[in-house]
C-alpha atoms as a PDB file:
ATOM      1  CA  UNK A   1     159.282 181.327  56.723  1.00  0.00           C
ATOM      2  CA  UNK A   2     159.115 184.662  57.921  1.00  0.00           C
ATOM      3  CA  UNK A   3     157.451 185.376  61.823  1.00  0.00           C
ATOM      4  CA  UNK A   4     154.652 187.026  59.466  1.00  0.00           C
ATOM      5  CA  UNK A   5     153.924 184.504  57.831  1.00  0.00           C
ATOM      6  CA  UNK A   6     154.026 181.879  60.177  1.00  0.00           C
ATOM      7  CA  UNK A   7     151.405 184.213  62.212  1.00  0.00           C
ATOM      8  CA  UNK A   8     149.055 184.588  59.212  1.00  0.00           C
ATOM      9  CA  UNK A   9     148.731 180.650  59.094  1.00  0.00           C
ATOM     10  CA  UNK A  10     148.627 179.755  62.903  1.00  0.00           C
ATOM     11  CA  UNK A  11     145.404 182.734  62.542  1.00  0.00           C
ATOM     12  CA  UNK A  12     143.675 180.980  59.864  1.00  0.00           C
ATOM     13  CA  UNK A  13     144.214 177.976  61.853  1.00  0.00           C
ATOM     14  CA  UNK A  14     142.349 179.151  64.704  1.00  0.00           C
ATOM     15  CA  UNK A  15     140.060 180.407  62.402  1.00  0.00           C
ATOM     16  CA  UNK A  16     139.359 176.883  61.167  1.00  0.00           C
ATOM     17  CA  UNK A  17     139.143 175.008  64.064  1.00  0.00           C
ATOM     18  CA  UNK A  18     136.820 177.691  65.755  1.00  0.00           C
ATOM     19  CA  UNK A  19     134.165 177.252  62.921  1.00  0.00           C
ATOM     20  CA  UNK A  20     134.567 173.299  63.194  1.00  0.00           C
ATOM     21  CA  UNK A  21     133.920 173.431  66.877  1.00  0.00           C
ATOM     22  CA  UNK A  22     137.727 171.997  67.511  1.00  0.00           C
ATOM     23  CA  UNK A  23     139.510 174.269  69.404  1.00  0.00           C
ATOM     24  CA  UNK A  24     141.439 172.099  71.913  1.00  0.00           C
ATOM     25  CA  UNK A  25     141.440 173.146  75.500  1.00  0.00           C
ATOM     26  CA  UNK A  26     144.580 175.151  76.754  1.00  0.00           C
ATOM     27  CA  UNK A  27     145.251 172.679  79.640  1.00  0.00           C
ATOM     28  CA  UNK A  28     148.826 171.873  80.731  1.00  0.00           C
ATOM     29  CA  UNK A  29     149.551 167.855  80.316  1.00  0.00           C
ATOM     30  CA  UNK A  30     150.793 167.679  83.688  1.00  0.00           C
ATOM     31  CA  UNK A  31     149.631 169.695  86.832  1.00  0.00           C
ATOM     32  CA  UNK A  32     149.707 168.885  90.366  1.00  0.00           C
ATOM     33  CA  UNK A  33     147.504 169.412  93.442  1.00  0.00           C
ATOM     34  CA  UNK A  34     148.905 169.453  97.295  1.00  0.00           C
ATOM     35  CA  UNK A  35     146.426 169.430 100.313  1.00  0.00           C
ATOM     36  CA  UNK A  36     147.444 168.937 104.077  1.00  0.00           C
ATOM     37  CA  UNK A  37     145.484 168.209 107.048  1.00  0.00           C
ATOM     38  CA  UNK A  38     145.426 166.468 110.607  1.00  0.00           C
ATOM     39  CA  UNK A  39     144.582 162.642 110.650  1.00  0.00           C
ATOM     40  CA  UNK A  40     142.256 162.328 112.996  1.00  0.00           C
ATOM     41  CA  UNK A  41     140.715 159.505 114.531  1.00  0.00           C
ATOM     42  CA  UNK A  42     137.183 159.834 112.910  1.00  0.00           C
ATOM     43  CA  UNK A  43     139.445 159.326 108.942  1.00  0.00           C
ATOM     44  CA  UNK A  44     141.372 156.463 110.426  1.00  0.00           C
ATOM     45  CA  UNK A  45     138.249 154.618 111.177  1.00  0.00           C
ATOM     46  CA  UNK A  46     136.192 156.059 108.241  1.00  0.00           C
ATOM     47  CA  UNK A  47     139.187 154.304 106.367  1.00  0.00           C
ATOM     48  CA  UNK A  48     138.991 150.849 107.670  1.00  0.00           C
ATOM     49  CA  UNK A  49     135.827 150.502 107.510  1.00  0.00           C
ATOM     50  CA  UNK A  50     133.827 151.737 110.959  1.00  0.00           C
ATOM     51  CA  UNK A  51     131.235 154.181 111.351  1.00  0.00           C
ATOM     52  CA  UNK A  52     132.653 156.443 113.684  1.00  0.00           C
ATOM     53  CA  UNK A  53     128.996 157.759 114.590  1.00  0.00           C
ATOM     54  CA  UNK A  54     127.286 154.758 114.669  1.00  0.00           C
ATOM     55  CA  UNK A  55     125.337 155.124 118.150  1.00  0.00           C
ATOM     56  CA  UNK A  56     127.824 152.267 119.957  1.00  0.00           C
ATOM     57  CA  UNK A  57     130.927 153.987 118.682  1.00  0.00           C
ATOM     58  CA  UNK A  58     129.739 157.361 119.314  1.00  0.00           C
ATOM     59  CA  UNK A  59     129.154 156.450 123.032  1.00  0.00           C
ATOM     60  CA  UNK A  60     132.501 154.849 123.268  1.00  0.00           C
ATOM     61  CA  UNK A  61     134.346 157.397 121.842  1.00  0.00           C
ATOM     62  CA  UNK A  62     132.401 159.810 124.189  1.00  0.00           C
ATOM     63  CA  UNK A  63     133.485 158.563 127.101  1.00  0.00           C
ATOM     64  CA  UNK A  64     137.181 157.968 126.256  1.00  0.00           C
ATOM     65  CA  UNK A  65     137.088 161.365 124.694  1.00  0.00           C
ATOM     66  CA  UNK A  66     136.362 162.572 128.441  1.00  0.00           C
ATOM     67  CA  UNK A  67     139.600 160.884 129.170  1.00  0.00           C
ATOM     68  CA  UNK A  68     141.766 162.622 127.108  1.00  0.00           C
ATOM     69  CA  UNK A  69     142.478 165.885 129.025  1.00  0.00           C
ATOM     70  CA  UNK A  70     143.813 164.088 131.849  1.00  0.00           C
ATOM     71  CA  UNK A  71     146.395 161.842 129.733  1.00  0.00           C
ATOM     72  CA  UNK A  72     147.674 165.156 128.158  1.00  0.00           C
ATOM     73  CA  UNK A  73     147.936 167.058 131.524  1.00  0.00           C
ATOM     74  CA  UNK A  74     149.540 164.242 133.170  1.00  0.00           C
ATOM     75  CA  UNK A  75     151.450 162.575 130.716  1.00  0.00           C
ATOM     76  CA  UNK A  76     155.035 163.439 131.892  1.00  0.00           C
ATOM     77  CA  UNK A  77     153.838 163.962 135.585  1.00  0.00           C
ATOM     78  CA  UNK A  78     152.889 161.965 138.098  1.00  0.00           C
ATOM     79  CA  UNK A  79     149.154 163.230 138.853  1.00  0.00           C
ATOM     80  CA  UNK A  80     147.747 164.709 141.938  1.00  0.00           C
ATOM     81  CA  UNK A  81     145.023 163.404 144.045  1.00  0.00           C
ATOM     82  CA  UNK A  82     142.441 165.827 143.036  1.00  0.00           C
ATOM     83  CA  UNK A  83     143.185 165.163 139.556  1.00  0.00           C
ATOM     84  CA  UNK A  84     142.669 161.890 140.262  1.00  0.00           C
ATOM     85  CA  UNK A  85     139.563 162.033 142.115  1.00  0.00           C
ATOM     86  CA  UNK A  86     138.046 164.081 139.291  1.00  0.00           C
ATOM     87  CA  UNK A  87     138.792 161.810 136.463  1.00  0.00           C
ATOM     88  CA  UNK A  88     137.666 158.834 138.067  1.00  0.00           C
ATOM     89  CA  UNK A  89     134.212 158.852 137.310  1.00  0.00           C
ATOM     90  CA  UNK A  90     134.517 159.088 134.238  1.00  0.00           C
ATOM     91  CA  UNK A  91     136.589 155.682 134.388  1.00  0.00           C
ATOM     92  CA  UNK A  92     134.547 153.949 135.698  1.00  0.00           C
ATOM     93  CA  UNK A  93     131.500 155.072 133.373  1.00  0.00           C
ATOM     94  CA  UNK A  94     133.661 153.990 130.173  1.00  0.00           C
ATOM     95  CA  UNK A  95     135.031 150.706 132.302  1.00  0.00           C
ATOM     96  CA  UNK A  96     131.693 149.591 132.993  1.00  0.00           C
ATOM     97  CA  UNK A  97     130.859 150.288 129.225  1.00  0.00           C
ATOM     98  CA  UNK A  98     133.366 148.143 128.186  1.00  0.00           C
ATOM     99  CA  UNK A  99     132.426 145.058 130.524  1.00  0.00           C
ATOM    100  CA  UNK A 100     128.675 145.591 129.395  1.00  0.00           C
ATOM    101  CA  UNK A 101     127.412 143.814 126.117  1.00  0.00           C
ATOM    102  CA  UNK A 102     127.920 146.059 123.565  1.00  0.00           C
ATOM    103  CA  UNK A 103     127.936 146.652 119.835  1.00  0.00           C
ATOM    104  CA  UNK A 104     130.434 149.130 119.023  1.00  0.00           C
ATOM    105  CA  UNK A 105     132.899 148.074 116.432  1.00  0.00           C
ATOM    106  CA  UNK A 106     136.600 146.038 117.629  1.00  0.00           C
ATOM    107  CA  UNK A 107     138.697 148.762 116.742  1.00  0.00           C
ATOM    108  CA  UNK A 108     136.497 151.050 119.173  1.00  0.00           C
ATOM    109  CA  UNK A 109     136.451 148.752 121.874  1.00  0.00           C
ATOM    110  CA  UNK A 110     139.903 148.210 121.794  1.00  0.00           C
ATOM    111  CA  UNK A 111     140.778 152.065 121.446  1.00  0.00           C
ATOM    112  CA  UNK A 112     138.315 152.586 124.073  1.00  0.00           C
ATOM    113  CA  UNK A 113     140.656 149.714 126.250  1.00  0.00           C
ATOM    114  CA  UNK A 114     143.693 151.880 124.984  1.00  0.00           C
ATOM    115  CA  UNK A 115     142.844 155.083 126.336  1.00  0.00           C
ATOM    116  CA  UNK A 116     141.665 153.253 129.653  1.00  0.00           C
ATOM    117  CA  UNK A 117     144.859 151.646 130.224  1.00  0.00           C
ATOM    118  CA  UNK A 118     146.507 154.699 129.489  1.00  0.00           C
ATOM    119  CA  UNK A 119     144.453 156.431 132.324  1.00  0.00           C
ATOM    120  CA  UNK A 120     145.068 153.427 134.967  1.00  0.00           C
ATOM    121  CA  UNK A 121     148.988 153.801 134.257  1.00  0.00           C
ATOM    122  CA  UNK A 122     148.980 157.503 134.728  1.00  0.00           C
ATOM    123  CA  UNK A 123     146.462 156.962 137.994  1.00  0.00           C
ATOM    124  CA  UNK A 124     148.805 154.479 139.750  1.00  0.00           C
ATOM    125  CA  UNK A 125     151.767 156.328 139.728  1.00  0.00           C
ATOM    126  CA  UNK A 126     150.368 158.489 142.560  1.00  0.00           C
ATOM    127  CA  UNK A 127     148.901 155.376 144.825  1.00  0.00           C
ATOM    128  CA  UNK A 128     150.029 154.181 147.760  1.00  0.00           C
ATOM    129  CA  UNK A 129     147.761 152.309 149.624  1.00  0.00           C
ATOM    130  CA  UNK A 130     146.014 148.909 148.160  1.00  0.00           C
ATOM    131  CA  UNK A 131     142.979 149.116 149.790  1.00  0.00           C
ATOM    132  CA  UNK A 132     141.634 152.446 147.996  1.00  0.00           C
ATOM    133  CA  UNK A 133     139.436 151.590 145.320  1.00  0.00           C
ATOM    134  CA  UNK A 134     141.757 153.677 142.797  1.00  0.00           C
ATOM    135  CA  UNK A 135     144.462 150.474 143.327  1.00  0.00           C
ATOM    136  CA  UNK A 136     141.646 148.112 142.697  1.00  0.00           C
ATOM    137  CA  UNK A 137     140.734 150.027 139.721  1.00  0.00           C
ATOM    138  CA  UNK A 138     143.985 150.152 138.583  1.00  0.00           C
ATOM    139  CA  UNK A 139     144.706 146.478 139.079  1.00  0.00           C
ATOM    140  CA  UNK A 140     141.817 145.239 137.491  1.00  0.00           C
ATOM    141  CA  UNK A 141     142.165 147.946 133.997  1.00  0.00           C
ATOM    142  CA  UNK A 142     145.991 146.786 134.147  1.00  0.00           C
ATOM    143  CA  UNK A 143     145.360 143.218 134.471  1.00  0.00           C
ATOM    144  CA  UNK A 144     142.998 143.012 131.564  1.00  0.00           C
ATOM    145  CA  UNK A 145     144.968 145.181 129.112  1.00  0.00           C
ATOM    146  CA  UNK A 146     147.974 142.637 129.742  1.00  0.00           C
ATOM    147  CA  UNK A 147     145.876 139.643 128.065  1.00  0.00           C
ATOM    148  CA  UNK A 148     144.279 141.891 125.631  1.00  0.00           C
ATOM    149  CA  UNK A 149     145.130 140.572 121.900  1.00  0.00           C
ATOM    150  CA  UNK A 150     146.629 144.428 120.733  1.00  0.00           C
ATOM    151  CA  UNK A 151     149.186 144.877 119.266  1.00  0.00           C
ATOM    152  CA  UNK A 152     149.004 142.242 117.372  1.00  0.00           C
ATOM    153  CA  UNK A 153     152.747 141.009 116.293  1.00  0.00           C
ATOM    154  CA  UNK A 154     154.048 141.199 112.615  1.00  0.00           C
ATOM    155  CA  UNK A 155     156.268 139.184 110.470  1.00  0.00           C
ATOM    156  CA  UNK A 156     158.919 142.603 110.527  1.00  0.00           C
ATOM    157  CA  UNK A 157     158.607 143.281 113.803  1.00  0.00           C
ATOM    158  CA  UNK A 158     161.875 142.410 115.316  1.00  0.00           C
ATOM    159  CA  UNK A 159     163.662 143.495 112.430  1.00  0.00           C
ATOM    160  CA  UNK A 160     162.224 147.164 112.057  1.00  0.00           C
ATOM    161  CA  UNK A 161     162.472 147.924 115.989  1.00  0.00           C
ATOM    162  CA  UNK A 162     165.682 149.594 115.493  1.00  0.00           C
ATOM    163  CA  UNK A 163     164.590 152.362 117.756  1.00  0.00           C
ATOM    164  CA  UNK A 164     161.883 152.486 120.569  1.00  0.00           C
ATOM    165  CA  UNK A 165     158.789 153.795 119.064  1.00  0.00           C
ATOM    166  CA  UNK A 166     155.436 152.562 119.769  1.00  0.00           C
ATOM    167  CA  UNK A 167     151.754 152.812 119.576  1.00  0.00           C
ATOM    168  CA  UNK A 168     148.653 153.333 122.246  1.00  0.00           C
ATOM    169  CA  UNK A 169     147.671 149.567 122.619  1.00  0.00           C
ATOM    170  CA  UNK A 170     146.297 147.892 125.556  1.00  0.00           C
ATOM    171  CA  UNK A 171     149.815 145.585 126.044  1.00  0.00           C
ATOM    172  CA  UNK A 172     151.839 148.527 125.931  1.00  0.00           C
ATOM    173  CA  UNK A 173     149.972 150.727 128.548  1.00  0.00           C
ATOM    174  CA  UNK A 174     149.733 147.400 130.817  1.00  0.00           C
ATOM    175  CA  UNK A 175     153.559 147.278 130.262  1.00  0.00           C
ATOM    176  CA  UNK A 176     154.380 150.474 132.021  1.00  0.00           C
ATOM    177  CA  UNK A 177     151.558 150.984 134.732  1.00  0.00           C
ATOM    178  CA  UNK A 178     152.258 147.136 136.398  1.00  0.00           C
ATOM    179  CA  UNK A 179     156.156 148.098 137.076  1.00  0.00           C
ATOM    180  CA  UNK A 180     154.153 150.929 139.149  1.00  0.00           C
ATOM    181  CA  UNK A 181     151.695 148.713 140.842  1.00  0.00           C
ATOM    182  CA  UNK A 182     154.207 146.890 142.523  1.00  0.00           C
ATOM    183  CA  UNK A 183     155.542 149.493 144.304  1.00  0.00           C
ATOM    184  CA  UNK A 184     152.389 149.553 145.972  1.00  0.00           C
ATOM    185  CA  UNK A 185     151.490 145.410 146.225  1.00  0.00           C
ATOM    186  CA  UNK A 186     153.751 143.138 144.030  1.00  0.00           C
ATOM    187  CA  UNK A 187     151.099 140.878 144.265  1.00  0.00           C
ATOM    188  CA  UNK A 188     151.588 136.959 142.345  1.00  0.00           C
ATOM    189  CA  UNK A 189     148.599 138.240 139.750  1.00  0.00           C
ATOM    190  CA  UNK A 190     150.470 141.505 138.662  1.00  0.00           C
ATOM    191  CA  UNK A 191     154.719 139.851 138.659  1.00  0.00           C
ATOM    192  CA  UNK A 192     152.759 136.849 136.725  1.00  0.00           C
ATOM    193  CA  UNK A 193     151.386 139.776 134.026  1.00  0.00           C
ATOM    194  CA  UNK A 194     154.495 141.053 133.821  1.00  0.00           C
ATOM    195  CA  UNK A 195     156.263 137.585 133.590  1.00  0.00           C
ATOM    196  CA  UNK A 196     154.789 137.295 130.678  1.00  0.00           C
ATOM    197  CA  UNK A 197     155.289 140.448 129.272  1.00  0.00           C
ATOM    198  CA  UNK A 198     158.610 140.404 129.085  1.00  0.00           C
ATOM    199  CA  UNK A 199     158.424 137.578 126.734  1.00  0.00           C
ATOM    200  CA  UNK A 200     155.377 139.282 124.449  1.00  0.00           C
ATOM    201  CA  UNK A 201     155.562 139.050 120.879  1.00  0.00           C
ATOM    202  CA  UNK A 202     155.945 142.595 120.286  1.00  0.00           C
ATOM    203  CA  UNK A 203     159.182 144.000 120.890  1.00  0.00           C
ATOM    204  CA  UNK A 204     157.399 147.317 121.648  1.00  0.00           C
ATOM    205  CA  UNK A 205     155.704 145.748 124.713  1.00  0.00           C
ATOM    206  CA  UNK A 206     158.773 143.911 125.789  1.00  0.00           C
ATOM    207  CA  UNK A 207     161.196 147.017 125.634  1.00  0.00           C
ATOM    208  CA  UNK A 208     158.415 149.348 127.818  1.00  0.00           C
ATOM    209  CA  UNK A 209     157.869 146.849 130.660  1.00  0.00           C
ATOM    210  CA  UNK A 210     162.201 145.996 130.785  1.00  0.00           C
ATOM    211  CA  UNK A 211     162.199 149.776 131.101  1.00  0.00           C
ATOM    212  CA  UNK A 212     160.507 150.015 133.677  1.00  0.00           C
ATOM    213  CA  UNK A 213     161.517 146.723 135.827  1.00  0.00           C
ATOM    214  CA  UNK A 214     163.912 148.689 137.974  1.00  0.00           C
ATOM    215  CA  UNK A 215     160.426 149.937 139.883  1.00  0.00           C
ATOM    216  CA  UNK A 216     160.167 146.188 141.001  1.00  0.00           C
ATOM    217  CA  UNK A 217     163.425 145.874 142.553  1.00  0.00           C
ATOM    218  CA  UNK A 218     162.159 147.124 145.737  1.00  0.00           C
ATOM    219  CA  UNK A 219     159.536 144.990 146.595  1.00  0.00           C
ATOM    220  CA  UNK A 220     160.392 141.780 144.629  1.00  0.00           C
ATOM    221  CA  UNK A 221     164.115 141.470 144.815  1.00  0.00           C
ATOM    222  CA  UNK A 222     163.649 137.930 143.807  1.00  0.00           C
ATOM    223  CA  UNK A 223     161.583 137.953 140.844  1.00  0.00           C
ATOM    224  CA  UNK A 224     163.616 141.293 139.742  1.00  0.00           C
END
């Protein structure tokens, strides 16, 4: 059949299908769509489930939120005392948040514990005497964060930590600021913590407080 031809039907083709109404759409079979953005904290706990402005949360994530210059600054540093003395305030607000009765959802609370911990461990790299309330501070934030239940341990756990890699988590930050404590008082409370530690159920928290055990070789040759 000639190309003429062939064009003469495929026309009254079209024709037809135009007067029956049945001219199908001229959409590919396949396409594809790509979009890219950060994944913030608000998605994560749109995603499981929490309101991240529910009043509670909102609070919550306020005051850790104040917290988070700081842990960026000072991350890789050991902090100044003017740094110090201007973030603790704001410590102490969320801390006495946290102790309060509240109603803010777990994984708040315990992000909220997270970023505190992370805050004490930064903070008590620069103490040096155990009376100042920043060492009580410290001890107490520490001390809690090395019960808390997070991270929870998996079934794959042991198998998949082929590399250190870890998450912010209450055990973890307790696992590298109570090394530091000791330097200042390697009191029974804090070489119990990290006693126990060392034997956690998370290889993440075990492999951050062996790393840094060499900072209680100077006080507590023994226990070391």
């Amino acid at each position: 059949i000639s190309n003429e031809k062939l064009g003469s039907r495929a026309r009254a083709l079209l024709e037809g299908m135009k007067r029956a109404g049945k001219v199908p759409n001229n959409h590919p079979f396949v396409s594809f769509h790509t979009s890219s953005g950060p994944y913030t904290e608000e998605k994560w706990l749109r995603e499981v489930g929490v309101d991240p402005n529910r009043e509670d949360n909102r609070e919550l994530r306020t005051l850790y939120g104040a917290l988070q210059e700081f842990r960026s600054k000072w991350e890789n540093e050991i902090p100044d005392l003017e740094a110090i003395e201007a973030i603790f305030p704001a410590a102490e607000n969320l801390r006495a948040k946290l102790t309060a009765a509240g109603a803010a959802d777990p994984q708040v609370v315990t992000t909220a514990w997270s970023s505190l911990g992370a805050c004490a461990r930064l903070m008590c790299r620069a103490l040096k005497n155990p009376e100042d309330e920043g060492f009580a501070f410290c001890h107490s934030v520490l001390l809690f964060c090395a019960r808390h239940a997070e991270p929870k341990p998996e079934p794959t756990d042991e198998e998949n930590f082929k590399s250190p890699g870890w998450s912010s988590s209450p055990r973890n930050e307790a696992a590298e600021g109570l090394p530091w404590l000791t330097l200042i008082s390697p009191s029974e409370d804090i070489l119990g913590a990290i006693r126990t530690l060392v034997r956690d159920p998370v290889p993440s928290v075990r492999y951050l407080v062996t790393s840094h055990l060499f900072r209680v070789h100077g006080n507590a040759p023994e226990f070391f």
